[in-house]
Protein backbone atom coordinates (compact mmCIF):
# COMPACT_ATOMS: atom_id res chain seq x y z
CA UNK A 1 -45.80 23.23 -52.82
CA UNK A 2 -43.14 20.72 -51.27
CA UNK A 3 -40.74 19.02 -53.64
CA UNK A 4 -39.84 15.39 -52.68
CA UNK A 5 -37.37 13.82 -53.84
CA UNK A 6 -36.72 9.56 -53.99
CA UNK A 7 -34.32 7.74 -55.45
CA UNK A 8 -35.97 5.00 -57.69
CA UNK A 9 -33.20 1.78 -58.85
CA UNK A 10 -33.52 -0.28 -61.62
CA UNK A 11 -34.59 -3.99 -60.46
CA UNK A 12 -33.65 -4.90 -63.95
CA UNK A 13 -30.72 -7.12 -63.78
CA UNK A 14 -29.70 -6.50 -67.57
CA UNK A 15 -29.14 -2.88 -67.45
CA UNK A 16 -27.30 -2.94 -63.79
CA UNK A 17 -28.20 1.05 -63.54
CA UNK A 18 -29.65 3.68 -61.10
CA UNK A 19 -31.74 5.92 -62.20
CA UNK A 20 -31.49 9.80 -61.19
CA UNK A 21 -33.89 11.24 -58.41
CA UNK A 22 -36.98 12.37 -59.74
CA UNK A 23 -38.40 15.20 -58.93
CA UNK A 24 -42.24 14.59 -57.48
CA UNK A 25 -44.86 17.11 -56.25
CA UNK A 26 -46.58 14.43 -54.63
CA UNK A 27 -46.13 13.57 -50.81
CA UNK A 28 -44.50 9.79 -50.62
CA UNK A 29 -46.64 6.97 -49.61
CA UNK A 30 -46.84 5.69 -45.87
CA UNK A 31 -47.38 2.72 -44.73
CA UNK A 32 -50.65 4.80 -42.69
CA UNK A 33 -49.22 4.73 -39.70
CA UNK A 34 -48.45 7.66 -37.47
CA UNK A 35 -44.70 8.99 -37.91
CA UNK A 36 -42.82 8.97 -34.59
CA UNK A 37 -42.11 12.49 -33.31
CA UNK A 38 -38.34 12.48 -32.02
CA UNK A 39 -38.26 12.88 -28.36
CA UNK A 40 -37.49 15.72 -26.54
CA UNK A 41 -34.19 15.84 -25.02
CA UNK A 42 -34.03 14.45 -21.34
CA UNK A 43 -31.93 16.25 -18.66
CA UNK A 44 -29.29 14.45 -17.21
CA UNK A 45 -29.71 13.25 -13.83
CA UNK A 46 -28.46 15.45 -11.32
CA UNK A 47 -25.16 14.01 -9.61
CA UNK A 48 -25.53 11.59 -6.71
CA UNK A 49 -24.70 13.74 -3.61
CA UNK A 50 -21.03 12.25 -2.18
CA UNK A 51 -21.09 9.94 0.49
CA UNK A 52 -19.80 11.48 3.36
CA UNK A 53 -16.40 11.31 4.67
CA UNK A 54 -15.29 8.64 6.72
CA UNK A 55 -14.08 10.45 10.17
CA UNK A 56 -10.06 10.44 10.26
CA UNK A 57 -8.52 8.05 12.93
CA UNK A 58 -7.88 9.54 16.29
CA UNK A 59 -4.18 11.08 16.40
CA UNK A 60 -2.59 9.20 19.44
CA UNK A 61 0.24 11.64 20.21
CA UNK A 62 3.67 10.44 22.28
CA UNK A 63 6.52 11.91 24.41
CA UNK A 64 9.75 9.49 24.71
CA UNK A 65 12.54 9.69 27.01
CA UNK A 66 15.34 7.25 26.37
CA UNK A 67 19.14 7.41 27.31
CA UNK A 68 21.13 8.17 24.31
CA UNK A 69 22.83 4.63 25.25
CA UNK A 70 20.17 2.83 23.42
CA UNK A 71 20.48 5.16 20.45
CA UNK A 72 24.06 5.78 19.88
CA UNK A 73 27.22 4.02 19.59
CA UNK A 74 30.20 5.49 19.35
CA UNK A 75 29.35 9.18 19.14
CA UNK A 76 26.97 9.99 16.58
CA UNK A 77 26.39 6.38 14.71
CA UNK A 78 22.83 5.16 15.95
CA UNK A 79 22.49 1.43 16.68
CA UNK A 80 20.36 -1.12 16.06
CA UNK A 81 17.99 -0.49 19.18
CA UNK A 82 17.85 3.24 18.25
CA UNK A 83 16.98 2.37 14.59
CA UNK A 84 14.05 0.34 16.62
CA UNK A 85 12.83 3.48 18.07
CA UNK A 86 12.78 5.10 15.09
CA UNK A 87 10.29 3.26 13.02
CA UNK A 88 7.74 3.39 15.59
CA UNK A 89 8.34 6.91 15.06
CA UNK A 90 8.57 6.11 11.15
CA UNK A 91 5.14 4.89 11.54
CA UNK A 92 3.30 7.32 13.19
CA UNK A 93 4.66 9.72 10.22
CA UNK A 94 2.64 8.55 7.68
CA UNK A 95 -0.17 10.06 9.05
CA UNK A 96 0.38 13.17 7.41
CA UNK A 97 -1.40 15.49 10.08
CA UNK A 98 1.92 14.07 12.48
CA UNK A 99 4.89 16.28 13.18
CA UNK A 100 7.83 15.12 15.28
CA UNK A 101 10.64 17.00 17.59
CA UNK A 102 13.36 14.98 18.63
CA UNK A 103 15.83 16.65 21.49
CA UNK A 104 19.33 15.63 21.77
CA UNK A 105 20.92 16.43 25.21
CA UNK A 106 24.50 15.37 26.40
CA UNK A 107 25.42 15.22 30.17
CA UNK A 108 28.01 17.48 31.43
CA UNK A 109 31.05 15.51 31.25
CA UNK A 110 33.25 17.07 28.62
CA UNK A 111 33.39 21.00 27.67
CA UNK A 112 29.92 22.89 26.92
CA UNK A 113 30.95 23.58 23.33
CA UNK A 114 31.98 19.44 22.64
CA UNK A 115 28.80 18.34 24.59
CA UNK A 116 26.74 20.70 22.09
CA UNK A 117 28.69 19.80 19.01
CA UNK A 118 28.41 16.11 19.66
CA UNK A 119 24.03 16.66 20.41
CA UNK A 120 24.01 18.82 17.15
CA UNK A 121 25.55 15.89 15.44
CA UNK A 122 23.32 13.43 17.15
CA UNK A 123 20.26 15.20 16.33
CA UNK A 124 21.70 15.09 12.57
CA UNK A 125 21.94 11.58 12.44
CA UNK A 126 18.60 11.16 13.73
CA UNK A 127 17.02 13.29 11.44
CA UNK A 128 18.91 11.65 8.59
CA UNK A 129 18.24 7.89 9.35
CA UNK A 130 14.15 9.15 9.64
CA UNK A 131 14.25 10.89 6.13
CA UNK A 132 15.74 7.89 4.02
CA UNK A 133 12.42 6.51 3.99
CA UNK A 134 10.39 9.95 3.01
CA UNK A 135 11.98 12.92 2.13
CA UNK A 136 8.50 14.38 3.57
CA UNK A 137 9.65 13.38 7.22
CA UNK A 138 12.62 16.09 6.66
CA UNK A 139 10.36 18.86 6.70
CA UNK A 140 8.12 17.80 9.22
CA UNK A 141 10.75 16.91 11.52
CA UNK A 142 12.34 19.17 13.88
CA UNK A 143 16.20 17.61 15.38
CA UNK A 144 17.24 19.81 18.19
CA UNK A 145 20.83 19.24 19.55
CA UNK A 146 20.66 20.68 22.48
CA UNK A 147 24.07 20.44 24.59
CA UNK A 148 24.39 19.84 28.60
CA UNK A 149 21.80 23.39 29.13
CA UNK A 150 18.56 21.46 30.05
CA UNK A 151 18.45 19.88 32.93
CA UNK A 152 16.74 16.24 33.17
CA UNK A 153 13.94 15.82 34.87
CA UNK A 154 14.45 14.07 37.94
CA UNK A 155 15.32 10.19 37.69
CA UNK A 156 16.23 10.56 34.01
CA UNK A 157 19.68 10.22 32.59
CA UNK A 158 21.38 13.94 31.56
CA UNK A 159 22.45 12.21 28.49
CA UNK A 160 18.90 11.48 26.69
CA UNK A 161 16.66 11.61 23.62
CA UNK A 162 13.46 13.19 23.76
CA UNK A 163 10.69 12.59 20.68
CA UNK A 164 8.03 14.06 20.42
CA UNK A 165 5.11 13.17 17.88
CA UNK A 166 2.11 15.20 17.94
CA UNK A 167 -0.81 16.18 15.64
CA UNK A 168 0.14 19.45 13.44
CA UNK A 169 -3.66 20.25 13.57
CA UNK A 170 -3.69 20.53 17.05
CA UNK A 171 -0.56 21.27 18.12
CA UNK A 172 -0.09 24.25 15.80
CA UNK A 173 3.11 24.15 13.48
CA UNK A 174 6.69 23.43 14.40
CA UNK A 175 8.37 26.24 16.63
């Protein structure tokens, strides 16, 4: 036997009280109508596959030779035209697959030790004015003073720049 219980209230507006649950062994009245059933739980749908990829941008690497002339002025201070050459090279950097080496050669006027000490402190510079922007450059740029020891190829100043940009995922890391 199944207990029901119902709460009946007073509709009497003199006594303003509810009366207690009775207890009933009756089943409570319906309207005749079928109950609803709950429904069964649905599975979520499954996730939408992702759309693919979009293919990176070709990597256009670059090799530049310029005279150190048009990146220097007075020793190790680069200029206005060198800062010029630089943000193309700033550019191409925030593609994060791009590395850069930049080689800093002197010509052989002076002593081997000076003309090395003054490329080391070229190459310094450079590498400096590039990682204002990004600290990120710093570690993917490699700044390689590199004295009067290289000879120029032919019909290029001895006292020269070289940069470099290529694509790290091609190229293989820095050396």
């Amino acid at each position: 036997m199944r207990w029901y219980w119902s709460i009946v209230l007073c509709a009497c507006v003199a006594c303003e009280q509810t009366k207690a649950p009775e207890a009933t062994s009756e089943p409570p009245v319906t309207s005749g109508a079928p109950e609803a059933t709950p429904a069964a739980p649905t599975k979520p749908a499954p996730p939408a596959p992702p759309e693919p990829e979009a293919e990176p941008e070709a990597f256009v690497p670059f090799t530049r030779i310029y005279p150190s002339s048009e990146f220097f002025e007075e020793g190790v201070i680069v200029s206005l035209q060198g800062g010029k050459h630089l943000d193309e090279v700033r550019e191409l950097m925030k593609d994060p697959r791009a590395r850069a080496r930049i080689e800093v050669h002197t010509n052989p006027r002076g002593s081997g030790a000076y003309n090395m000490k003054m490329s080391k402190e070229r190459a310094a510079s450079l590498l400096g004015v590039l990682s204002e922007e990004s600290a990120t450059f710093e570690a993917r740029v490699q700044a390689l003073g590199l004295g009067e020891d290289v000879a120029p190829p032919e019909g290029v100043e001895a006292s020269r720049v070289v940069i470099e940009v290529f694509d790290v995922s091609t190229a293989g890391a820095l050396d």
